[in-house]
N, C-alpha and C. Protein backbone atom coordinates (compact mmCIF):
# COMPACT_ATOMS: atom_id res chain seq x y z
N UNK A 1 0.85 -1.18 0.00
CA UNK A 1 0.00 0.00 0.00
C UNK A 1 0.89 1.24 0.00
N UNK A 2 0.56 2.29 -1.40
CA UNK A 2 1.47 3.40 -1.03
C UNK A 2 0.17 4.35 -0.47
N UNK A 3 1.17 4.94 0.64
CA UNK A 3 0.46 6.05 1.21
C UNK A 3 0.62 6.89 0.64
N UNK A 4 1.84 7.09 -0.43
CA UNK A 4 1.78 8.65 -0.83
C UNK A 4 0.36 8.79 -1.76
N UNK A 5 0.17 8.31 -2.64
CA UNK A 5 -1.03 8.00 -3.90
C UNK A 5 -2.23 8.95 -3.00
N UNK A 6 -2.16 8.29 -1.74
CA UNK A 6 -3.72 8.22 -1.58
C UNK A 6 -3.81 10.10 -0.83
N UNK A 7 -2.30 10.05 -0.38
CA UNK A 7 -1.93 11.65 0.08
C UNK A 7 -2.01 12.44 -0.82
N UNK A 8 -1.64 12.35 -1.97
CA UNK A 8 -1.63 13.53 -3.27
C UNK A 8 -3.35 13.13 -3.68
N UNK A 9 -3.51 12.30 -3.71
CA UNK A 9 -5.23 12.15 -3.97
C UNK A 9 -5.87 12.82 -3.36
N UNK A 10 -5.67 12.84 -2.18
CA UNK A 10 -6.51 13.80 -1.41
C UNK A 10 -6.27 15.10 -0.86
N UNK A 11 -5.23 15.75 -1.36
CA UNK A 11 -4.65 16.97 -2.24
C UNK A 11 -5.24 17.65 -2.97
N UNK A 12 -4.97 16.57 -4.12
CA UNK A 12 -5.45 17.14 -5.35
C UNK A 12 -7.04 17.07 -5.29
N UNK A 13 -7.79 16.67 -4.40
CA UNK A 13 -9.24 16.43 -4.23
C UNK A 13 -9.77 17.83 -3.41
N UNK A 14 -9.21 17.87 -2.22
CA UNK A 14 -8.69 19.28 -1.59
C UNK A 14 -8.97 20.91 -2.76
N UNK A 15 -7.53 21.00 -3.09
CA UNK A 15 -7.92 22.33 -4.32
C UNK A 15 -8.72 21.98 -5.14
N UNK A 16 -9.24 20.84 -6.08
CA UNK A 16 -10.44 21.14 -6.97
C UNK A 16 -11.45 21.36 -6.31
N UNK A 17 -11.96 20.99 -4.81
CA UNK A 17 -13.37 21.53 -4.49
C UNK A 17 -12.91 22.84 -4.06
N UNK A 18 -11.96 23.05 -3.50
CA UNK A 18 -11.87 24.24 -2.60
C UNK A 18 -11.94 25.84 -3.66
N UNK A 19 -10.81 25.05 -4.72
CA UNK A 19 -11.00 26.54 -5.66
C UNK A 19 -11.94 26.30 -6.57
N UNK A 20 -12.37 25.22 -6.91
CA UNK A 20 -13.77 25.54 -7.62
C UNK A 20 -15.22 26.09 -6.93
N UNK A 21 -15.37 25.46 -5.90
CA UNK A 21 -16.67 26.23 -5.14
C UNK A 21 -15.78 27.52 -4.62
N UNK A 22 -14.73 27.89 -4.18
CA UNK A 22 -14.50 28.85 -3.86
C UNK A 22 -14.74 30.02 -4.97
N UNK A 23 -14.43 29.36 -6.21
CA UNK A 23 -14.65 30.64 -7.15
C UNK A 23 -16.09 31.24 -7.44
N UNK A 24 -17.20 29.90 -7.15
CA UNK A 24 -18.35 30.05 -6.86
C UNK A 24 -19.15 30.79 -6.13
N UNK A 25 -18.37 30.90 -4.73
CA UNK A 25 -18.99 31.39 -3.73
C UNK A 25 -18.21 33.12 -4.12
N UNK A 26 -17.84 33.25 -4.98
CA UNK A 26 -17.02 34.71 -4.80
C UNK A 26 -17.61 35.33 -6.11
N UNK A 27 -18.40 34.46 -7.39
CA UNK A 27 -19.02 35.00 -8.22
C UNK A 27 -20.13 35.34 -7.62
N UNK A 28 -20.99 35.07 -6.66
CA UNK A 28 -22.07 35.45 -6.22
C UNK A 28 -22.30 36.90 -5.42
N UNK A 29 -21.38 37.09 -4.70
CA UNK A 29 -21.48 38.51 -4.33
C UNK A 29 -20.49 39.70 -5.30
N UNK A 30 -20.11 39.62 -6.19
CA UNK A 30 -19.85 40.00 -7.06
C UNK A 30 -20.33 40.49 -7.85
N UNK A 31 -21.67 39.85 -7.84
CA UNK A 31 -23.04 40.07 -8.67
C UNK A 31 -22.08 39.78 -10.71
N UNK A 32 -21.70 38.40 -10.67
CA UNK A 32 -21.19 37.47 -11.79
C UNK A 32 -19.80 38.08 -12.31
N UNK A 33 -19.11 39.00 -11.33
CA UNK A 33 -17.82 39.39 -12.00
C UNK A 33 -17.20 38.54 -12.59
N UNK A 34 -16.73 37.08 -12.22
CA UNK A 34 -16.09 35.95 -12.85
C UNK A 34 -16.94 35.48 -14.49
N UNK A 35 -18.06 35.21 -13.94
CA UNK A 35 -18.84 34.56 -15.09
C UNK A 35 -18.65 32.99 -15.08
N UNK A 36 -19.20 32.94 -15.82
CA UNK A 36 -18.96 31.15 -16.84
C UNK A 36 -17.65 30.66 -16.87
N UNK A 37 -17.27 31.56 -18.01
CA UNK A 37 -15.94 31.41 -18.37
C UNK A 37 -14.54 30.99 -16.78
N UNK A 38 -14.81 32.16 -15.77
CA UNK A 38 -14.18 31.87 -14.81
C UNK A 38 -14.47 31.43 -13.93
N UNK A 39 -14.82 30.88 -13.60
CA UNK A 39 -15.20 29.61 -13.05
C UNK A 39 -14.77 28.31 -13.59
N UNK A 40 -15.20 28.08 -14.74
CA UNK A 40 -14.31 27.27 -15.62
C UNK A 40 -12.78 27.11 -15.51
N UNK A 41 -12.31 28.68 -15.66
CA UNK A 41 -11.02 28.59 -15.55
C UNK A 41 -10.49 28.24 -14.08
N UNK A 42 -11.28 28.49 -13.39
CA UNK A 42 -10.42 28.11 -11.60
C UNK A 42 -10.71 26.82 -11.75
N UNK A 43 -12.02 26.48 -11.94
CA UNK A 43 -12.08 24.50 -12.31
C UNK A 43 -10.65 23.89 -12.79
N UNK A 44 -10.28 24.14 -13.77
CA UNK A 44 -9.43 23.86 -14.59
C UNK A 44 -7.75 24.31 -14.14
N UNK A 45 -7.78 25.06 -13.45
CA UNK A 45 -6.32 25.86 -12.96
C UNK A 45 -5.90 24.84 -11.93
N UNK A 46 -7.42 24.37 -11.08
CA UNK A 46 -7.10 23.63 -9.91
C UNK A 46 -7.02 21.90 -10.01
N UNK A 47 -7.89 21.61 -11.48
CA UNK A 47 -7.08 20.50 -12.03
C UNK A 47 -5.84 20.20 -12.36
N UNK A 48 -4.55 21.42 -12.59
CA UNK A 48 -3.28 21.31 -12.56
C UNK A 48 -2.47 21.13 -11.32
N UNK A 49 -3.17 21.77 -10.52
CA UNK A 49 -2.60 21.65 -8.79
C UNK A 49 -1.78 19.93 -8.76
């Protein structure tokens, strides 16, 4: 059993919710400054993490 796998797994599980709903929760009082598009892009930024 590697422990590291399951450590970067849950890492990398970590920043995709965190900066994706985070970007979520910050388009809303913003009144949609991010949009679609960004949101997408923090989705995606935090899939590289």
């Amino acid at each position: 059993m590697n422990i590291r796998k399951y450590f970067t797994e849950g890492i990398g599980t970590f920043a995709l919710v965190f900066c994706g709903t985070g970007s979520i929760i910050v388009n809303t009082p913003s009144n949609g400054a991010l949009g679609l598009i960004g949101i997408a892009v923090a989705f995606r930024k935090a899939g590289h993490i």
